[in-house]
N, C-alpha and C. Protein backbone atom coordinates (compact mmCIF):
# COMPACT_ATOMS: atom_id res chain seq x y z
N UNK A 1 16.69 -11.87 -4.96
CA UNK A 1 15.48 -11.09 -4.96
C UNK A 1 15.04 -10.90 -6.42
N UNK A 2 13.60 -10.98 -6.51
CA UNK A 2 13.40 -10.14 -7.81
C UNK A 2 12.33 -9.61 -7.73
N UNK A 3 12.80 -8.90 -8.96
CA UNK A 3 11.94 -7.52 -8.72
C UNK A 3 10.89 -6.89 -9.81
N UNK A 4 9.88 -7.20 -9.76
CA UNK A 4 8.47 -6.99 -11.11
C UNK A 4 8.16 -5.54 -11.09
N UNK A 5 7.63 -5.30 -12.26
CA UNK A 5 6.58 -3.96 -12.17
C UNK A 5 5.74 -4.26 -12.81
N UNK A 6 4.45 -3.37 -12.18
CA UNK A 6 2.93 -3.61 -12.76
C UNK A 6 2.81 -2.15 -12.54
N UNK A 7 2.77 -1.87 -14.09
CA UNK A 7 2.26 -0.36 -14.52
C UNK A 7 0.79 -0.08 -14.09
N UNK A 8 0.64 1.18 -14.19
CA UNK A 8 -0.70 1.53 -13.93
C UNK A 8 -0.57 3.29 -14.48
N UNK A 9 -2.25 3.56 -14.69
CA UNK A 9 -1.96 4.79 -14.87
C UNK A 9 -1.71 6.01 -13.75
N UNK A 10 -1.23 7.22 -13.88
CA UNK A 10 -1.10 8.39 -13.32
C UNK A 10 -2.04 9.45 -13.67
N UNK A 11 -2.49 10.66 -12.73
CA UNK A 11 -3.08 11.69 -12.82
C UNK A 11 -2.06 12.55 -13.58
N UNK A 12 -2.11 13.38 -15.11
CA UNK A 12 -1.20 14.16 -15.26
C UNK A 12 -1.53 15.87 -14.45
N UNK A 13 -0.55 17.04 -14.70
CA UNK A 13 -0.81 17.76 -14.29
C UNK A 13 -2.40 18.84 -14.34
N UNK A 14 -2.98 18.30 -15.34
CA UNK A 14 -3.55 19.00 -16.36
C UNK A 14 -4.85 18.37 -16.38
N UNK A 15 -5.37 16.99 -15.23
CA UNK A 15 -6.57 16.35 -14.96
C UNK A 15 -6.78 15.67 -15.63
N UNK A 16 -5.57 15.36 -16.68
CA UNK A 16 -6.18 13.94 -17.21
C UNK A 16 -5.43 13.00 -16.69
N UNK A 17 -5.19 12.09 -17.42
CA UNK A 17 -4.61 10.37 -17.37
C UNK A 17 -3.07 10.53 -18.00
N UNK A 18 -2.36 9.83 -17.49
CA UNK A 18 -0.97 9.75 -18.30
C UNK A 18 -0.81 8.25 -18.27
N UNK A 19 -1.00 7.52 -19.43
CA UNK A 19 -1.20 5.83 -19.38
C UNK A 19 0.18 5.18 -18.80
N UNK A 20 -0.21 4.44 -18.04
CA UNK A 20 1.23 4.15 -17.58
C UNK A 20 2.27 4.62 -17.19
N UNK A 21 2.07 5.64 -16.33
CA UNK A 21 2.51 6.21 -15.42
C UNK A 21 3.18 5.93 -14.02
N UNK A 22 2.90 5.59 -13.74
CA UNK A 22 2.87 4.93 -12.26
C UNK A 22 3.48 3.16 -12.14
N UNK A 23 4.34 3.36 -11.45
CA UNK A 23 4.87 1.29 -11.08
C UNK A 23 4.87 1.50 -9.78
N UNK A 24 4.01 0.05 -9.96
CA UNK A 24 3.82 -0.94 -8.53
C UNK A 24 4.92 -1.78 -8.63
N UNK A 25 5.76 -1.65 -7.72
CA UNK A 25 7.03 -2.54 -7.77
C UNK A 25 6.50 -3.94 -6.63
N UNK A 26 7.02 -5.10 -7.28
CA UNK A 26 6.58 -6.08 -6.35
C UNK A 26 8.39 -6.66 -6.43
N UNK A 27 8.75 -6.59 -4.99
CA UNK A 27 9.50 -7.57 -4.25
C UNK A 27 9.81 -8.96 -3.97
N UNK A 28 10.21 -10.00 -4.47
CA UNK A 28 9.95 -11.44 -4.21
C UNK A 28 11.06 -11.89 -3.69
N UNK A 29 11.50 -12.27 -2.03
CA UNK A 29 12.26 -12.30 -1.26
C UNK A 29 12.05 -13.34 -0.11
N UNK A 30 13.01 -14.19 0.31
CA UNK A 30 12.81 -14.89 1.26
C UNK A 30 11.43 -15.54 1.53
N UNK A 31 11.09 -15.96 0.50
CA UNK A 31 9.98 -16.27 0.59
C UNK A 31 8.33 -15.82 0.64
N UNK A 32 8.82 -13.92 0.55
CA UNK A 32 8.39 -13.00 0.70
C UNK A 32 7.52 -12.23 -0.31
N UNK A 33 6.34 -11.60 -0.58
CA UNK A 33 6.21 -10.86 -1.85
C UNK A 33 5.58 -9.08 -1.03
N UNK A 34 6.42 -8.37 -1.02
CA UNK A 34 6.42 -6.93 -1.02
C UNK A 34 5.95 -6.38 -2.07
N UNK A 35 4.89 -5.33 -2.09
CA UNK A 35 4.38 -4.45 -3.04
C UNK A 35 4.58 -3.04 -2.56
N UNK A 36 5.27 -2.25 -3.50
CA UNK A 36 5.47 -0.31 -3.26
C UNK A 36 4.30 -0.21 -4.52
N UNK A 37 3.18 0.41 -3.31
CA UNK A 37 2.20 0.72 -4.81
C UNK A 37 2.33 2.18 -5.30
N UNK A 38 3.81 2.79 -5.52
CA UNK A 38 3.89 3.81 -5.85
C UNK A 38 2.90 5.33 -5.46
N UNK A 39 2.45 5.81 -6.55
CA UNK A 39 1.93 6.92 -6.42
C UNK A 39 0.61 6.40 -7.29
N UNK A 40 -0.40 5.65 -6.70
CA UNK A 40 -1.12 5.05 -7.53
C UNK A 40 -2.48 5.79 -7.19
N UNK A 41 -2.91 6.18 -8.81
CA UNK A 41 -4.27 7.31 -8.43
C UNK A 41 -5.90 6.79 -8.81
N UNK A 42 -5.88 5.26 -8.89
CA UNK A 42 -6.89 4.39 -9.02
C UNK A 42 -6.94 3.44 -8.86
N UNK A 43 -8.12 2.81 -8.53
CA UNK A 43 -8.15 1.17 -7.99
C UNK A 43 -7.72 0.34 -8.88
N UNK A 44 -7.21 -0.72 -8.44
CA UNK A 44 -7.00 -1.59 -9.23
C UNK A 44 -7.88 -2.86 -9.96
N UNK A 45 -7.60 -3.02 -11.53
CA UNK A 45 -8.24 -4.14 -12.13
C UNK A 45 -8.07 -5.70 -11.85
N UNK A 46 -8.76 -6.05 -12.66
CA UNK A 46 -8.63 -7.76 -12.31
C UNK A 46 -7.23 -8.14 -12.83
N UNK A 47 -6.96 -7.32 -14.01
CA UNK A 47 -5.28 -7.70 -14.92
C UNK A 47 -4.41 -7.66 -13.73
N UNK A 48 -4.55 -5.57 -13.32
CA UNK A 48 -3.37 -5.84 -12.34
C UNK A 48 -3.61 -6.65 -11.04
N UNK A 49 -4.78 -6.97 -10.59
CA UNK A 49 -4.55 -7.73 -9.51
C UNK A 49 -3.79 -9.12 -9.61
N UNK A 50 -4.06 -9.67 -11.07
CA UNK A 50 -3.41 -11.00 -11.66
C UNK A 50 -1.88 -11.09 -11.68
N UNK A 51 -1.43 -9.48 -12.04
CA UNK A 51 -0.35 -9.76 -12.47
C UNK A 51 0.44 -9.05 -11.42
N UNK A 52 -0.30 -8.71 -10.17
CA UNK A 52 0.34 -8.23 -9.03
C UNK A 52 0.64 -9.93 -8.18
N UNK A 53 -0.18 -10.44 -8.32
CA UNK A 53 -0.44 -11.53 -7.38
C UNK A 53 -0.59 -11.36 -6.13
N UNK A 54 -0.07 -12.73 -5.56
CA UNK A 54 -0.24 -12.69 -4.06
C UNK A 54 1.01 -12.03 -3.65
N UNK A 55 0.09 -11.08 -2.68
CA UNK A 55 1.09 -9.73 -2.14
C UNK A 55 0.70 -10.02 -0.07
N UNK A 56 2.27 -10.47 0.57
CA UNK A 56 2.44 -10.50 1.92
C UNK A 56 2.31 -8.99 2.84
N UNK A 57 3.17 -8.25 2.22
CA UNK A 57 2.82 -6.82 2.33
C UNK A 57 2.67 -5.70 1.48
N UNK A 58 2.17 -4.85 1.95
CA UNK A 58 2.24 -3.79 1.12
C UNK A 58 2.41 -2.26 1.73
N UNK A 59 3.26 -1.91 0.75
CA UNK A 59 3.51 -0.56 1.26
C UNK A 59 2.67 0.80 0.33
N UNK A 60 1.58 1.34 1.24
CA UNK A 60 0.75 2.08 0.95
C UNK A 60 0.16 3.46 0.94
N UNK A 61 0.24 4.34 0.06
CA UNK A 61 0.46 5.84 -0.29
C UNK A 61 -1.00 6.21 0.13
N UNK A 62 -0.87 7.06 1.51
CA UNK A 62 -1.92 7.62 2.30
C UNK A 62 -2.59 8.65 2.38
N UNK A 63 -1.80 9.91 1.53
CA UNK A 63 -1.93 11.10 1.43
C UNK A 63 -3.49 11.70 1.15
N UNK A 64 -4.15 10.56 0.36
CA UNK A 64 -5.69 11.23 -0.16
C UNK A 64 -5.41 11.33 -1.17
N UNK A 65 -4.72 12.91 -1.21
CA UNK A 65 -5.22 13.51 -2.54
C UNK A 65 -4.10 13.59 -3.60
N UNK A 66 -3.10 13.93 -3.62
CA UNK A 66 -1.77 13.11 -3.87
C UNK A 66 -2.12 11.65 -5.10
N UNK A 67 -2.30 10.93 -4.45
CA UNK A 67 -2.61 10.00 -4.51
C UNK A 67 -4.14 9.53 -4.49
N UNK A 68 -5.01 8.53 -4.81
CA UNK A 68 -6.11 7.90 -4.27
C UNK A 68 -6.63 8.30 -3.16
N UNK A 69 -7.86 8.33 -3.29
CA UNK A 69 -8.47 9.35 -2.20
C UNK A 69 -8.23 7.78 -1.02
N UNK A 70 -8.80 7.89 -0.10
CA UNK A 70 -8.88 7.17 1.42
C UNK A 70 -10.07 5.74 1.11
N UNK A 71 -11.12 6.16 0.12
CA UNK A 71 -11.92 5.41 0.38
C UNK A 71 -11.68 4.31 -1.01
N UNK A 72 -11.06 4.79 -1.93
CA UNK A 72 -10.94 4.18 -2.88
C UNK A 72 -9.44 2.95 -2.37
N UNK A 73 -8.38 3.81 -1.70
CA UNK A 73 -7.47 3.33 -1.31
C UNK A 73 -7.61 2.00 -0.58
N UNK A 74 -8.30 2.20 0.04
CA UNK A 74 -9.03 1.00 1.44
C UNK A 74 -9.79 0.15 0.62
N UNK A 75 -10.47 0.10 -0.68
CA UNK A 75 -10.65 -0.66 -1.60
C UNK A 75 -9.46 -1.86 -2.27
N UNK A 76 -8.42 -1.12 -2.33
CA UNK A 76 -7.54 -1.48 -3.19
C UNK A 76 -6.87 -2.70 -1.95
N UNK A 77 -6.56 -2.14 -0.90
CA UNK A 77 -6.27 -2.50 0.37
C UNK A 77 -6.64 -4.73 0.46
N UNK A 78 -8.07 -4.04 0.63
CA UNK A 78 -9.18 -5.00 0.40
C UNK A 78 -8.83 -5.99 -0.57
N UNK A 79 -8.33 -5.76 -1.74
CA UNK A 79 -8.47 -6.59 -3.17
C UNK A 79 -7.08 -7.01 -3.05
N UNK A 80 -6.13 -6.87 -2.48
CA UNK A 80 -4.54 -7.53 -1.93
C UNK A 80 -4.85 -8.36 -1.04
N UNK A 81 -5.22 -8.23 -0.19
CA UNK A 81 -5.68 -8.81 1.02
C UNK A 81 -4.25 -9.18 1.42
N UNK A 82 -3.33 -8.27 1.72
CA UNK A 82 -2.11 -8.62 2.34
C UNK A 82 -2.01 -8.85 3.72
N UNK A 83 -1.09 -9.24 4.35
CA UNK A 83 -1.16 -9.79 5.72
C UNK A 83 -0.49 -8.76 6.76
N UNK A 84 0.23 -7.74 6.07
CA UNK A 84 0.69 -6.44 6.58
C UNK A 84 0.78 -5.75 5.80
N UNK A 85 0.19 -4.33 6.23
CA UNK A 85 0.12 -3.20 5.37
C UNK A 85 0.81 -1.75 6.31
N UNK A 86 1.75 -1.05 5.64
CA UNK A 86 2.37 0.13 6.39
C UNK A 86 2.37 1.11 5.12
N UNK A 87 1.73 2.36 6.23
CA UNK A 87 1.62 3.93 5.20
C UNK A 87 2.64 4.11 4.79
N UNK A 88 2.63 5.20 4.03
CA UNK A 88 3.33 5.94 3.31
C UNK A 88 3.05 7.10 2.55
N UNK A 89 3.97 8.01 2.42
CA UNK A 89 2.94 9.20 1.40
C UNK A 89 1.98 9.94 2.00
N UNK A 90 2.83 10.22 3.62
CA UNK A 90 1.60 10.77 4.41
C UNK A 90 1.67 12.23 4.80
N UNK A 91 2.75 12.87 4.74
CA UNK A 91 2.91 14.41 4.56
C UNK A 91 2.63 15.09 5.86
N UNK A 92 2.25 14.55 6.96
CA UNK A 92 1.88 15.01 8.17
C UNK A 92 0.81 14.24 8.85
N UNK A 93 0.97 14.34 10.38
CA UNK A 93 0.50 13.09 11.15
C UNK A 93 -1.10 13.46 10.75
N UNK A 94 -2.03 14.59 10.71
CA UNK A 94 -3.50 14.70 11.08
C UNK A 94 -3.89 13.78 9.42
N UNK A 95 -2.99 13.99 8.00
CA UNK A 95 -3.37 12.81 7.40
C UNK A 95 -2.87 11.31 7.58
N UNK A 96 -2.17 11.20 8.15
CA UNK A 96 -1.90 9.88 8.53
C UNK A 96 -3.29 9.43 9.77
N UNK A 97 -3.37 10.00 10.74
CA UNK A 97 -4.45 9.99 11.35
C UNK A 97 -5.66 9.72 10.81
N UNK A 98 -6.15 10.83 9.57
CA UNK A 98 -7.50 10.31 8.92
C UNK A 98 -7.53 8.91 8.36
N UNK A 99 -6.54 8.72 7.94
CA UNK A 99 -6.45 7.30 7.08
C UNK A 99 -6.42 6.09 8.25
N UNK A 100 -5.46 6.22 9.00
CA UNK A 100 -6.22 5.65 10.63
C UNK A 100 -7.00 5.34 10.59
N UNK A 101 -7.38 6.20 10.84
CA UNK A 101 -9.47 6.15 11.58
C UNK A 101 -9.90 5.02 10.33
N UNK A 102 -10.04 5.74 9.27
CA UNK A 102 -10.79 5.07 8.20
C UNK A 102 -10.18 3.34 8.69
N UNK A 103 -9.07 2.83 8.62
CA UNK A 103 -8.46 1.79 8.50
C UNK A 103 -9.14 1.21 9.22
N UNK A 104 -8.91 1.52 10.87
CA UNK A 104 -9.36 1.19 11.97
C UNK A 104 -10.68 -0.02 12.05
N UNK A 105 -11.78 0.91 11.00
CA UNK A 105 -12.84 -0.14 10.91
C UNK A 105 -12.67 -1.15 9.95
N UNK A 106 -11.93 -1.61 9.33
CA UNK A 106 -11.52 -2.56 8.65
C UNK A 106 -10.54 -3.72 9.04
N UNK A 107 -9.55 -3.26 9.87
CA UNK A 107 -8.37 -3.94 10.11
C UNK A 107 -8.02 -3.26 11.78
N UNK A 108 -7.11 -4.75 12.61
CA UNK A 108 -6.06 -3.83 13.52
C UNK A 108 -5.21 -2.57 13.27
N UNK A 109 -4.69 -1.78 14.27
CA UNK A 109 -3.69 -0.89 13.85
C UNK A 109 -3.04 -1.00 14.52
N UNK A 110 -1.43 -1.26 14.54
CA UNK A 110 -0.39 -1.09 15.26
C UNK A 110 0.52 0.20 15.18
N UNK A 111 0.80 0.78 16.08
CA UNK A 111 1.58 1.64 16.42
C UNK A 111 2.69 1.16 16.83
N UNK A 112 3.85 1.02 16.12
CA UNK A 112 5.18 0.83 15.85
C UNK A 112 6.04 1.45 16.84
N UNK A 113 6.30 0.75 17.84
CA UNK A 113 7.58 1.95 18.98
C UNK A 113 8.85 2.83 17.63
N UNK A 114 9.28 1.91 17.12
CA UNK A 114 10.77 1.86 16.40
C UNK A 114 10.15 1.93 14.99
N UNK A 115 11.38 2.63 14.03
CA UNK A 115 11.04 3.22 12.54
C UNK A 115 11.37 2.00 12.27
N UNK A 116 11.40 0.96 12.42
CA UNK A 116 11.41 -0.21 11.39
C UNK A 116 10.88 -1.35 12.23
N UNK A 117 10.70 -2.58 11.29
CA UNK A 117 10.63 -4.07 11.31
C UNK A 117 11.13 -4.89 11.09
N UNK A 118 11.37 -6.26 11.55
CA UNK A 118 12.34 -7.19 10.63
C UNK A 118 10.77 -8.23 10.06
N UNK A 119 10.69 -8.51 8.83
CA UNK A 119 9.56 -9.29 8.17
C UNK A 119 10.12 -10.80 8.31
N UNK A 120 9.10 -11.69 8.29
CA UNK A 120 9.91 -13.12 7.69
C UNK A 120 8.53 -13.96 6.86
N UNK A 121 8.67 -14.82 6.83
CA UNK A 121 7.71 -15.72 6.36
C UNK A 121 6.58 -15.95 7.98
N UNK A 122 7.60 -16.64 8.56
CA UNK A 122 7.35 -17.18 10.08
C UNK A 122 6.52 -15.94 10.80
N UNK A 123 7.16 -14.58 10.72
CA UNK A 123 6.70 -13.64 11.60
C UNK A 123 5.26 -13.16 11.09
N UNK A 124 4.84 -13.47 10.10
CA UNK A 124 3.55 -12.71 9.31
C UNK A 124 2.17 -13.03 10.43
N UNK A 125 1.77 -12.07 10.64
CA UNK A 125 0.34 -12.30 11.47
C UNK A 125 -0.41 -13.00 11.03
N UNK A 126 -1.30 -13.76 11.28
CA UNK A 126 -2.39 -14.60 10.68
C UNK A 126 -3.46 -14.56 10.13
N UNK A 127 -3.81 -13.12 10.49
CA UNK A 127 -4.73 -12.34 10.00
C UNK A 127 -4.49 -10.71 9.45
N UNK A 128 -4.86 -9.73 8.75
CA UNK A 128 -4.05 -8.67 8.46
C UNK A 128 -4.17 -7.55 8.74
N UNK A 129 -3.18 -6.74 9.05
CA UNK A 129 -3.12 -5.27 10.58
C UNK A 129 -2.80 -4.60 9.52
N UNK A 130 -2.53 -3.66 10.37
CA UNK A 130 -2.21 -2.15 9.46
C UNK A 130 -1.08 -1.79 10.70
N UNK A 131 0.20 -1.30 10.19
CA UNK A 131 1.19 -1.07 11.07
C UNK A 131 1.66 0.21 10.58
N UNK A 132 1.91 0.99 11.60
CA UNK A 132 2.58 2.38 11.24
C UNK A 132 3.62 2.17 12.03
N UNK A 133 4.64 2.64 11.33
CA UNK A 133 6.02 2.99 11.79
C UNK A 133 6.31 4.39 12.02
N UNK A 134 6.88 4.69 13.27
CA UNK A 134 7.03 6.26 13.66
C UNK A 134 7.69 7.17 12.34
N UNK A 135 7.18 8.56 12.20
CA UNK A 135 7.89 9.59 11.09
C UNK A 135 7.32 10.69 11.31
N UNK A 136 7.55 11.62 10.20
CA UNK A 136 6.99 12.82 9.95
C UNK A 136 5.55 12.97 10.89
């Protein structure tokens, strides 16, 4: 496996910027490229999209406010164009729900019986869903 980071900045406590704050960890596995876009509080550029690359999934911080609001998020979403995407960073189902909805008109949504998945190359949908796995 290996394992990249693509910095980005963070919100500090205090409303500003803390440069480089925040890692997007990218995964490169079985043929695989996984992205944890951390706690990421802005869209992403053309650099990091370059130096994120091509991303199979991504694992994506839902919260709003926490994090990237919903509409900016679903931007970022957009500019990966990954082939599976599962929340994260959701703090309770009615925000996991809003981010839903929003998703909904963009992409499938799967509702996950079981807290996990097994990924492969082979198994990747052909087109790209949004999958929630049961939690909080």
């Amino acid at each position: 496996m290996r394992i990249r980071n693509v910095v980005t900045n963070i919100r500090d406590w205090g409303g500003g910027t803390e440069r480089d704050g925040n890692s997007i960890f990218v995964f490169q596995t079985a043929g695989l490229c996984i992205a944890h876009l951390g706690h990421l509080h802005h869209t992403l550029t053309p650099e990091h999209l370059k130096q994120i690359g091509r991303i199979d999934v991504v694992l994506v911080p839902v919260d709003g406010s926490y994090t990237l609001d919903t509409e900016g998020m679903v931007e970022v979403l957009k500019a990966l164009n990954a082939l599976l995407m599962v929340p994260m960073h959701y703090f309770g189902q009615a925000t996991l729900r809003r981010f839903v909805d929003r998703v909904r008109r963009e992409w499938p949504v799967v509702l996950h019986d079981t807290a996990s998945i097994v990924v492969s190359r082979a198994s990747l949908p052909q087109a790209p869903r949004f999958v929630v796995l049961p939690g909080p």
